[in-house]
Protein backbone atom coordinates (compact mmCIF):
# COMPACT_ATOMS: atom_id res chain seq x y z
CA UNK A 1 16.98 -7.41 8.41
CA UNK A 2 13.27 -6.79 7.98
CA UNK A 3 11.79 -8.19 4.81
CA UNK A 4 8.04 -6.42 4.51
CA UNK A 5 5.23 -7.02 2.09
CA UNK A 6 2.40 -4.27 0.86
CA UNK A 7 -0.45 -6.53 -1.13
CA UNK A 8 -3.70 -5.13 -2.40
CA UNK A 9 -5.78 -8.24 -1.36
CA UNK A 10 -9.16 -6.58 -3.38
CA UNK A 11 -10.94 -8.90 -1.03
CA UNK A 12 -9.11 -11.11 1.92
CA UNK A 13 -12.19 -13.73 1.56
CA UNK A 14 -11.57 -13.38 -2.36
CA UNK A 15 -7.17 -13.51 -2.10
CA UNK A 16 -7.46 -16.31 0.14
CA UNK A 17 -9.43 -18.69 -1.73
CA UNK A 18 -6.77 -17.65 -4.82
CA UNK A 19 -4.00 -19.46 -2.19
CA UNK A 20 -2.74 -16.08 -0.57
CA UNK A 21 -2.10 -17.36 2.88
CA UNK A 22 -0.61 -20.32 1.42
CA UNK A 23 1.86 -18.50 -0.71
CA UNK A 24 2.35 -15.82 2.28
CA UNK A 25 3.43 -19.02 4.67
CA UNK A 26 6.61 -19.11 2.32
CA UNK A 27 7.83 -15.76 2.63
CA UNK A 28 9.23 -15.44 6.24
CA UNK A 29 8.00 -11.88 5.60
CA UNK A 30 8.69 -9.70 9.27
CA UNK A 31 5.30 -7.56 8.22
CA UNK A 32 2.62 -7.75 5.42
CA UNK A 33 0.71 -4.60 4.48
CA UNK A 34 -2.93 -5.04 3.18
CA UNK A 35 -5.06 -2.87 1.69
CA UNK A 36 -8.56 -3.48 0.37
CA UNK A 37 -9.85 -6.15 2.99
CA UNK A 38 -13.58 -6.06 1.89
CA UNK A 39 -14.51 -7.46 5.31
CA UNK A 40 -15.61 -6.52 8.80
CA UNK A 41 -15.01 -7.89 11.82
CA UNK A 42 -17.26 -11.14 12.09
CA UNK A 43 -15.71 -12.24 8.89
CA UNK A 44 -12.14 -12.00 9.63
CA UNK A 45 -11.76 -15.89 10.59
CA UNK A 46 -8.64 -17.05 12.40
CA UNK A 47 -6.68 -17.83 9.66
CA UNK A 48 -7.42 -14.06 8.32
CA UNK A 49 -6.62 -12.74 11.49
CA UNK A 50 -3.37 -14.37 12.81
CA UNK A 51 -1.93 -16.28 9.70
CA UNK A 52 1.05 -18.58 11.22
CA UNK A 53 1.32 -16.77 14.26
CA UNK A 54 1.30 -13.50 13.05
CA UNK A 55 -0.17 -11.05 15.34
CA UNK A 56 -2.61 -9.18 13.29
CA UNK A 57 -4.18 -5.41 13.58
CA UNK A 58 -6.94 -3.97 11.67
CA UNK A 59 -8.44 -0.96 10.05
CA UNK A 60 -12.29 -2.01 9.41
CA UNK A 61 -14.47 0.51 6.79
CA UNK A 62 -18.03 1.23 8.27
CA UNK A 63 -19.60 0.61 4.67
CA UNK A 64 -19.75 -3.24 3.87
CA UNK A 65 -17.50 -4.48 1.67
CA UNK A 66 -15.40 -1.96 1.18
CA UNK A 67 -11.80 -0.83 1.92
CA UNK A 68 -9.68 -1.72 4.77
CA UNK A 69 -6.49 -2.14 5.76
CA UNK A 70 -4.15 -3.95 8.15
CA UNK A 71 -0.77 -4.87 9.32
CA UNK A 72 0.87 -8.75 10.10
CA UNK A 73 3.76 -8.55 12.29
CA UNK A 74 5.94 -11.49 13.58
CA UNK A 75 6.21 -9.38 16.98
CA UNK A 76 3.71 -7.71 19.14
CA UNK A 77 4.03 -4.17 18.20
CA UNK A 78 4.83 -1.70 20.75
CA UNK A 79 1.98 0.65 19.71
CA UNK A 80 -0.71 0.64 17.43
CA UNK A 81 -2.77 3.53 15.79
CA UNK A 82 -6.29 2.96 13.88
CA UNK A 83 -6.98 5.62 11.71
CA UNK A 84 -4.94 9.04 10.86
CA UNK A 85 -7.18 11.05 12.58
CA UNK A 86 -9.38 12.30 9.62
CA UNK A 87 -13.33 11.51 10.77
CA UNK A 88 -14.27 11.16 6.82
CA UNK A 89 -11.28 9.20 5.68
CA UNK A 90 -10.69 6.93 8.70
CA UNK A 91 -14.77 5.91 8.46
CA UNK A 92 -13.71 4.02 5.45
CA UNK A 93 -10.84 2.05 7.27
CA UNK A 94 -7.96 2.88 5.24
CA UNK A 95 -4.74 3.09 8.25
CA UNK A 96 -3.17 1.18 10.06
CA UNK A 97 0.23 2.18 12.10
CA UNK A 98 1.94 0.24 14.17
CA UNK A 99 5.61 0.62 15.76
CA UNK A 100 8.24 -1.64 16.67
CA UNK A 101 11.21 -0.07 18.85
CA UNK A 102 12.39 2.62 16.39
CA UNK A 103 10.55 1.41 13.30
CA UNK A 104 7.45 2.64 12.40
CA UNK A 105 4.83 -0.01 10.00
CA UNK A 106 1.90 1.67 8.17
CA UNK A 107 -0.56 0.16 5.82
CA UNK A 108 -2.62 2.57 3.70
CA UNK A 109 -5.26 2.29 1.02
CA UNK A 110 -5.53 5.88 -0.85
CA UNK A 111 -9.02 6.61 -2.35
CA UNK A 112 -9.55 6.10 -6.08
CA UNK A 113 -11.09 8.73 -7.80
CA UNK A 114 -11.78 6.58 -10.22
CA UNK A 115 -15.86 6.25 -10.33
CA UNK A 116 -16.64 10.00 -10.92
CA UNK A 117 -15.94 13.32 -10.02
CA UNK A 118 -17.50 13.08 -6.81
CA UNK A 119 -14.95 10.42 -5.64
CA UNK A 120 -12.17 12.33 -7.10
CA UNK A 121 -12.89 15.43 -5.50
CA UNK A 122 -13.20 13.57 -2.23
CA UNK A 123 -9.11 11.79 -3.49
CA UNK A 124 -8.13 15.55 -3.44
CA UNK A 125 -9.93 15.86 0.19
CA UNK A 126 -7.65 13.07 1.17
CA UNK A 127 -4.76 14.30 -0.59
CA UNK A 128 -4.66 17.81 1.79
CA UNK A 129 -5.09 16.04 4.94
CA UNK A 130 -2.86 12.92 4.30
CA UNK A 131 -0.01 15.08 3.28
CA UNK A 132 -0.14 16.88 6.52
CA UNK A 133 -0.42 13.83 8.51
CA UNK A 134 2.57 12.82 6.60
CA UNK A 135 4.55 15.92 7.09
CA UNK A 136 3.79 15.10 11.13
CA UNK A 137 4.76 11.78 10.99
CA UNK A 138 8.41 12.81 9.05
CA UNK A 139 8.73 15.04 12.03
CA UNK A 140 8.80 12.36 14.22
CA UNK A 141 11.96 11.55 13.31
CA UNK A 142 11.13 7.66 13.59
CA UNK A 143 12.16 5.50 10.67
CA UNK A 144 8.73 4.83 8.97
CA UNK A 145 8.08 2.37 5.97
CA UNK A 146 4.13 3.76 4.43
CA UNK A 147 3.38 0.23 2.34
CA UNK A 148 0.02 0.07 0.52
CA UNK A 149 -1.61 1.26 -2.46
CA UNK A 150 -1.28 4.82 -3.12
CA UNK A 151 -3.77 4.89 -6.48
CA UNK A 152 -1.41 7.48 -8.18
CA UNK A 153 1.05 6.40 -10.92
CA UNK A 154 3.94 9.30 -10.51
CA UNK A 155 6.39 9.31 -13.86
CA UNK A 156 5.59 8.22 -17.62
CA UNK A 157 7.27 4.92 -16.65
CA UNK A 158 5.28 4.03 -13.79
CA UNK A 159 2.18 3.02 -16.62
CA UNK A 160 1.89 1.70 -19.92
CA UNK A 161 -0.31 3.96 -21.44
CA UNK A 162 0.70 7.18 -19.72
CA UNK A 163 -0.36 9.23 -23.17
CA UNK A 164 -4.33 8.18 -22.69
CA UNK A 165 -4.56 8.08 -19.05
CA UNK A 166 -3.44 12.08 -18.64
CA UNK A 167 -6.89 13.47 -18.06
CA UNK A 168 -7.70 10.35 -15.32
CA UNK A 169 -7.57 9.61 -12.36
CA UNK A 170 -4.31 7.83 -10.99
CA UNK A 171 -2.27 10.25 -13.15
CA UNK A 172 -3.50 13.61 -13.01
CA UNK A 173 -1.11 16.68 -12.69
CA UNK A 174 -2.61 17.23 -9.45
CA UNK A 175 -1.90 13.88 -8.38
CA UNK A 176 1.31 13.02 -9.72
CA UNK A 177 2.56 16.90 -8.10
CA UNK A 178 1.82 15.77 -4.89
CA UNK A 179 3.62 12.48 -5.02
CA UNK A 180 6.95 14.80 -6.10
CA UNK A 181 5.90 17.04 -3.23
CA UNK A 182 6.40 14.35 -1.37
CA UNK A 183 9.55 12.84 -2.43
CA UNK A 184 11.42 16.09 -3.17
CA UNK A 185 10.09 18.33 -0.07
CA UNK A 186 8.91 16.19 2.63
CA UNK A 187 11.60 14.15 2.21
CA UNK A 188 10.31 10.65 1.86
CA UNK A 189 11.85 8.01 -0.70
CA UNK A 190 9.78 5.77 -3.40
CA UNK A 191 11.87 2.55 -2.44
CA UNK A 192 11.03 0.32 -5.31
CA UNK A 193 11.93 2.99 -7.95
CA UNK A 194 15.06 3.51 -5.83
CA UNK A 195 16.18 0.10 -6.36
CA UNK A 196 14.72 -0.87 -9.72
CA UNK A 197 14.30 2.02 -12.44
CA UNK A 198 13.58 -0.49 -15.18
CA UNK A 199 10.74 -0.02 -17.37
CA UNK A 200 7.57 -2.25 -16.71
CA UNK A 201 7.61 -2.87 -13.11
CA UNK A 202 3.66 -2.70 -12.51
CA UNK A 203 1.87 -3.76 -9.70
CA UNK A 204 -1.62 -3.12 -10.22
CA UNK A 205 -4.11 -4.53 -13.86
CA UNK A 206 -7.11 -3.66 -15.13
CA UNK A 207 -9.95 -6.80 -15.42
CA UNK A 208 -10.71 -5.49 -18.87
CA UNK A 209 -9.38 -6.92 -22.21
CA UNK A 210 -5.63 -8.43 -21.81
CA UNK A 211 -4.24 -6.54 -19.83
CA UNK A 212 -3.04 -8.73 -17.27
CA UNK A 213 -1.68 -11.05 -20.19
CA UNK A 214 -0.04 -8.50 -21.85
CA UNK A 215 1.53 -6.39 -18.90
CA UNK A 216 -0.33 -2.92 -19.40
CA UNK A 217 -0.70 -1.65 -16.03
CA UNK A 218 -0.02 0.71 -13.58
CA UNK A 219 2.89 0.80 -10.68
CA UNK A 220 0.71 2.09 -7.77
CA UNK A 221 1.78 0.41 -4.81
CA UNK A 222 4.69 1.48 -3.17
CA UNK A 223 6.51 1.09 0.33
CA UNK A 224 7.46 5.06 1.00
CA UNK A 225 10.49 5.59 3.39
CA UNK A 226 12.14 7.82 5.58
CA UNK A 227 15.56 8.04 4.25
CA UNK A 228 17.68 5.88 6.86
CA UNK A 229 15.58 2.85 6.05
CA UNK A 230 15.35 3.76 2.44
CA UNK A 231 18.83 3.60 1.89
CA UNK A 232 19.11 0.10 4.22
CA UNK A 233 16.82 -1.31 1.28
CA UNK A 234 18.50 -4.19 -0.95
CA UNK A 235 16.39 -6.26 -2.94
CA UNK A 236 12.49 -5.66 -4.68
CA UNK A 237 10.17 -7.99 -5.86
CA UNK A 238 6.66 -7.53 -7.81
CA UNK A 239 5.34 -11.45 -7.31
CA UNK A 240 3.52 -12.21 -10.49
CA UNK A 241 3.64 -16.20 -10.61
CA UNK A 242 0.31 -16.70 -8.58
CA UNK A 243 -2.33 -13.89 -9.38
CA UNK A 244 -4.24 -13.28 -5.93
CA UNK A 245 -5.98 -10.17 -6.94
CA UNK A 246 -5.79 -7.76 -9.62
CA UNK A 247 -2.64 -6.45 -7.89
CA UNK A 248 0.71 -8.27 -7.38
CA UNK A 249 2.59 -8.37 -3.68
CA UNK A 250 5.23 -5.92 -3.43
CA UNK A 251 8.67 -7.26 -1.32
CA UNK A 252 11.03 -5.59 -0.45
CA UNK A 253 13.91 -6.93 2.21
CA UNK A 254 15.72 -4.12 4.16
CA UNK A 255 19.57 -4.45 6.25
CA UNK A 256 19.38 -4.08 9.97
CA UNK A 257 18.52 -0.70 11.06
């Protein structure tokens, strides 16, 4: 019965100092997703790179300080795939696959577009290519869990203020289209909304103003499923007791496949 974790770290250096390895110890988590390791190679120290005995395997960005991603697995995984195959995109470390008998583990870290139009025309860049690569991986016919942060909030609910944020980044037509393309026609699921359609359920705060403090934010990390596993999932959590970065873990536990 896997349990498996997707956490936006926004620095490992940073999240670790803020207790995340401590808190992570608890969890008896099967795989942890992490996205935004700020960090290359000769700074990943032991603790960063096998945690408890967790085997560890990373996606490093060529550009300092930025990006990357990884995956923590209690078990040696089978296989293990760097990058989706983009030159552009997998320069700034954002994949990591790895696969475990018939289960397939991916951690991604989407592009924000966030910073200016030259960012978010390179998001759309990513966009095209991802959705192929994810098209090919459905076609596998593996069971797949994608963890990490997507930067796209899909509904109304998925953001507090989904009324100012319709010309910007994270919720653009464009954007939120492609994440419905990708539910409704390729056939994936959005787990957590599966299991929890409540209002409020936010993973992700902005550093300005309150808005930690007073909940506005922005449900942008997801685990995304191929339907067997999707439907094995039975309980969600958005850990918000301990604040490790400016986004919260993401658990969710999953029945034997």
């Amino acid at each position: 019965m896997p349990k498996i974790i997707s956490a936006n770290l926004n620095g490992i250096r940073s999240a670790s100092s803020k207790g995340f390895f401590t808190w992570l110890a608890k969890q008896d988590a099967d795989f942890v997703c992490v996205q935004e390791l700020k960090a290359q190679a000769p700074d990943m120290t032991p603790e960063f790179l096998n945690p408890g005995g967790y085997h560890g395997h990373f996606h490093y960005a060529e550009k300092k300080g930025y990006s990357g991603t990884g995956v923590y697995s209690k078990i040696e995984p089978d296989r293990v795939v760097i990058g989706f195959g983009s030159p552009e995109f997998d320069a700034e470390g954002r994949y990591v696959r790895c696969d475990f008998g018939k289960l397939t583990v991916i951690s991604v870290y989407c592009p924000s577009g966030s910073s200016g139009p030259e960012r978010q025309e390179a998001k759309f860049r990513f966009m095209d290519l991802f959705m192929v690569h994810l098209q090919q991986l459905h076609a596998e016919g593996r069971e797949i869990v994608i963890c990490g942060d997507w930067n796209i909030a899909h509904k109304e609910i998925d953001l507090k203020n989904w009324k100012g944020n319709k010309k910007n980044s994270g919720f653009l037509p464009e954007e939120r289209e492609w994440m419905t393309r990708l539910f409704d026609e390729v056939g994936y699921v959005d787990v957590h909304r599966g299991l929890d359609p409540r209002e409020e359920q936010y993973t992700w705060w902005s550093n300005r103003g309150q808005a930690y403090a007073k909940n506005v934010g922005w449900r942008i990390d997801y685990h995304v499923a191929t339907p067997g596993i999707a439907a094995k999932a039975t309980t969600v959590a958005v850990y918000k007791e301990e604040k490790f970065s400016d986004h919260a873990p993401l658990t969710i536990e999953y029945g034997a496949l």
